[in-house]
C-alpha atoms as a PDB file:
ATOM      1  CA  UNK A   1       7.699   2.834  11.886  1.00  0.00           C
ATOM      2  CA  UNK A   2       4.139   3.813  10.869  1.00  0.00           C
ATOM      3  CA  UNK A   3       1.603   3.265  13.479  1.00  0.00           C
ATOM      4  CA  UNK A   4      -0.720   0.385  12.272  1.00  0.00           C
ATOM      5  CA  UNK A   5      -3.725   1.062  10.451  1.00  0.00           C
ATOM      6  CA  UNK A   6      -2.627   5.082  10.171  1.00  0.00           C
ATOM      7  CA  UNK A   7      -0.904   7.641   7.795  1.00  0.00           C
ATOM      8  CA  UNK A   8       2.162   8.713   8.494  1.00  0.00           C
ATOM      9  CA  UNK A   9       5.101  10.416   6.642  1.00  0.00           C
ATOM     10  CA  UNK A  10       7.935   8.334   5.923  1.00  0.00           C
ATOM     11  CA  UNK A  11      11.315   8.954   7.661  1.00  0.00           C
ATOM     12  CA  UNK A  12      12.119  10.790   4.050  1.00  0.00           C
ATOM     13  CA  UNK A  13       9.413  13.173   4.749  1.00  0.00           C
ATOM     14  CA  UNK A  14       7.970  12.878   1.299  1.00  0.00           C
ATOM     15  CA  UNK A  15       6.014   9.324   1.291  1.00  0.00           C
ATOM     16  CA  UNK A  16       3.137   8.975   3.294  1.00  0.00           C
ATOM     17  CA  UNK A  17       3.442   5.825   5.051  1.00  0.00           C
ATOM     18  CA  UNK A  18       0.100   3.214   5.504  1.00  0.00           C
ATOM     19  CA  UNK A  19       0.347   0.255   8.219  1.00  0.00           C
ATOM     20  CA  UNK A  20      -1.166  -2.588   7.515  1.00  0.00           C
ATOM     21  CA  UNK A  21       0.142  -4.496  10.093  1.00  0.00           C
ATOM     22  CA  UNK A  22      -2.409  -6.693  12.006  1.00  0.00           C
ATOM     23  CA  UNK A  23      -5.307  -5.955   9.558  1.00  0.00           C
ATOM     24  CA  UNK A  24      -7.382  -8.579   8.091  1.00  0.00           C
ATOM     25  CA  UNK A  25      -7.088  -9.302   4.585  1.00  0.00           C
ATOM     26  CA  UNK A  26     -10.503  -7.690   3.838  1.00  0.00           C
ATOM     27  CA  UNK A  27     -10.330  -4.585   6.439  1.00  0.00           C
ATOM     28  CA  UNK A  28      -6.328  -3.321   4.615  1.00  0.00           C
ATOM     29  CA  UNK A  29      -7.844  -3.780   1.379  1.00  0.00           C
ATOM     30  CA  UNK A  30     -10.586  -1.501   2.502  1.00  0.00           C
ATOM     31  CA  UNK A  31      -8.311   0.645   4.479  1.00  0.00           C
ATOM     32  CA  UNK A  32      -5.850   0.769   1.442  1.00  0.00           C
ATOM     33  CA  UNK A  33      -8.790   1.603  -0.787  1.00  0.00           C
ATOM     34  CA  UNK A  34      -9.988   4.783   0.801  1.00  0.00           C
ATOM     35  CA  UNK A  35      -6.098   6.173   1.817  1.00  0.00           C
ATOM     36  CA  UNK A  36      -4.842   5.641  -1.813  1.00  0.00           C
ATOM     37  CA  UNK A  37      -7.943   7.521  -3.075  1.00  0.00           C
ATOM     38  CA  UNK A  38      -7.148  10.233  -0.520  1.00  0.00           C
ATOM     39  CA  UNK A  39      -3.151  10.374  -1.414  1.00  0.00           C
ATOM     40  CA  UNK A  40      -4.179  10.813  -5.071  1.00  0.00           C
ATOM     41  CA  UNK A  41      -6.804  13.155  -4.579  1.00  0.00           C
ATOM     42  CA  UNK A  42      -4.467  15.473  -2.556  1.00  0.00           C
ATOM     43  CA  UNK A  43      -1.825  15.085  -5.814  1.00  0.00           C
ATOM     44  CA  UNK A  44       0.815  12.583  -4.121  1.00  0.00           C
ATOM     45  CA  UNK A  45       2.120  10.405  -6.179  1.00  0.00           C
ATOM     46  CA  UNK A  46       4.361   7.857  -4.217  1.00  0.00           C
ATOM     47  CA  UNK A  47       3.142   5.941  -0.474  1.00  0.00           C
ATOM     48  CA  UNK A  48       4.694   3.334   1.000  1.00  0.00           C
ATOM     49  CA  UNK A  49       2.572   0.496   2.023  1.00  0.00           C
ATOM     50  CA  UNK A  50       3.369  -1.810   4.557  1.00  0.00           C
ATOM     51  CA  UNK A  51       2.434  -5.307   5.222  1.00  0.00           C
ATOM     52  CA  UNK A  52       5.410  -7.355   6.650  1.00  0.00           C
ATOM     53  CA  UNK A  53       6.907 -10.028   5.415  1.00  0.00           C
ATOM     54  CA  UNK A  54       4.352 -12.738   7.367  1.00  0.00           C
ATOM     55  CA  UNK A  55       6.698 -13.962  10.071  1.00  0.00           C
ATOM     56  CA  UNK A  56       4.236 -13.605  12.424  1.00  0.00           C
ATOM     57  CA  UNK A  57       1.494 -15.268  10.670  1.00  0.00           C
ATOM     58  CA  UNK A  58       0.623 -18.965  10.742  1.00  0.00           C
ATOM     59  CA  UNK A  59       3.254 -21.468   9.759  1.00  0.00           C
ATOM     60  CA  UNK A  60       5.411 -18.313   8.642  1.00  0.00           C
ATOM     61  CA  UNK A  61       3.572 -17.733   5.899  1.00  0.00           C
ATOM     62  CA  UNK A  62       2.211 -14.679   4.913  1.00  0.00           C
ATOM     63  CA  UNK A  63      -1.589 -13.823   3.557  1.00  0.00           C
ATOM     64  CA  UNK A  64      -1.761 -10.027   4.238  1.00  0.00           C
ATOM     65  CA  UNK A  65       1.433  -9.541   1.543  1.00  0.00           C
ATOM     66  CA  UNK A  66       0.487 -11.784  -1.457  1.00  0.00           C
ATOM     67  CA  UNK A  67      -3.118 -10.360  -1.384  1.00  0.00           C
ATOM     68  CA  UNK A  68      -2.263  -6.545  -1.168  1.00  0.00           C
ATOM     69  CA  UNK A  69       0.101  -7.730  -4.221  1.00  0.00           C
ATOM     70  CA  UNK A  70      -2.968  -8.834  -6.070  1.00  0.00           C
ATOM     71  CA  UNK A  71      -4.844  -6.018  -5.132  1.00  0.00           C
ATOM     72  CA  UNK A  72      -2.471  -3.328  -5.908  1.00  0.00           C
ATOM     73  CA  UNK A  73      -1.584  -5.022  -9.624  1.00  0.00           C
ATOM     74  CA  UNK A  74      -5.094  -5.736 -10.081  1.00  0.00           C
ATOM     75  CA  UNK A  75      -7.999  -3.606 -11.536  1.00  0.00           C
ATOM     76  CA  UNK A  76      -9.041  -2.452  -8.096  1.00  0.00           C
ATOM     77  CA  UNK A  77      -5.317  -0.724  -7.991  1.00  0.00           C
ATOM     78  CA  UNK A  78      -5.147   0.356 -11.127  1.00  0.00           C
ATOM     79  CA  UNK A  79      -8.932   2.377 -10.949  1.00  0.00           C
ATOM     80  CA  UNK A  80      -7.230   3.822  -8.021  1.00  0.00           C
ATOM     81  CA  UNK A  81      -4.315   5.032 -10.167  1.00  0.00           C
ATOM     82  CA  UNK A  82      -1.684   2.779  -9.563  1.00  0.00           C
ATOM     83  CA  UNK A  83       1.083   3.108 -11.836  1.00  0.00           C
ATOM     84  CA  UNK A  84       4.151   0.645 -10.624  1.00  0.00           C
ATOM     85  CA  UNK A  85       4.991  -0.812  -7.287  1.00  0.00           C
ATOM     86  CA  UNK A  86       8.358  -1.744  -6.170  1.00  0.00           C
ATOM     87  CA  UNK A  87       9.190  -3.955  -3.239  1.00  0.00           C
ATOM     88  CA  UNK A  88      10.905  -2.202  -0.368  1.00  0.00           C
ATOM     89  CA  UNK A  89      12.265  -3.130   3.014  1.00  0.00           C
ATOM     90  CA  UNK A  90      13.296  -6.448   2.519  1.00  0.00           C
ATOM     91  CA  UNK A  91      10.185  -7.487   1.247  1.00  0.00           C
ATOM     92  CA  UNK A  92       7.963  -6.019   4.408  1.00  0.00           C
ATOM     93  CA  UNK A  93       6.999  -2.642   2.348  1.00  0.00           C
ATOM     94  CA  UNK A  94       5.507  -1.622  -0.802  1.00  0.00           C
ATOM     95  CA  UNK A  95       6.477   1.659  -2.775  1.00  0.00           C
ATOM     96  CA  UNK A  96       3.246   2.322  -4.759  1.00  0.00           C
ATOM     97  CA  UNK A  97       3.763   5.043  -7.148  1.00  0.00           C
ATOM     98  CA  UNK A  98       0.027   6.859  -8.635  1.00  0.00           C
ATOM     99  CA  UNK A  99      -0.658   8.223 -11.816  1.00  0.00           C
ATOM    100  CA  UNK A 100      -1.853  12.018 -11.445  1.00  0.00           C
ATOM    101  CA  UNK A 101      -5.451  12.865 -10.732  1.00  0.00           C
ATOM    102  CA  UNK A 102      -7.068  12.790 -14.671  1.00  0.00           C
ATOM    103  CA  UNK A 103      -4.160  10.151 -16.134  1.00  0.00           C
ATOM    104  CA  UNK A 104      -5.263   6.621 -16.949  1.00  0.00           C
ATOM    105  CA  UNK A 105      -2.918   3.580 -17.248  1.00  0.00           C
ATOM    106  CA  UNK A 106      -1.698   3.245 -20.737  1.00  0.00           C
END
């Protein structure tokens, strides 16, 4: 598993892996914000995200997942070049796929 907060390359070897484990709402939005601008700057275009499913949050419930949802379908993700995202892990992961340096959503 990715160490939280850090990049890491997936078990694959190709996906770069972000942790969002234990982060705030606001500080993995921020921390999503400046890695998925890196990854897309250095011409990857698929990371895996991860944010657990919320059983360890309170009353089981998760806020970290639903809002990286939002964020990643939202303007904020698509500015950053976010093409498609596809649930992963049993619902703990992201796989965010990003449009090529120069492409805009269509």
């Amino acid at each position: 598993m990715a160490r939280r907060g850090r990049e890491r390359v997936g078990r694959s070897g190709a996906e770069p892996e972000y942790d969002l484990h234990g982060l705030s709402v606001e500080r993995a939005t921020q921390r999503l914000q400046q890695d998925l601008y890196m990854a897309r700057a250095r011409g990857i275009r698929a990371v895996i995200v991860i944010t657990g499913r919320g059983w360890n949050s309170r009353g089981g419930t998760s806020v970290l997942r639903p809002a990286i949802e939002r964020f990643l379908r939202g303007p904020e993700g698509q500015a950053l070049g976010v093409h498609s995202l596809e649930s992963i892990a049993r619902g703990g992961a992201w796989r965010v796929h990003l449009l090529p340096v120069g492409q805009s959503p269509s």
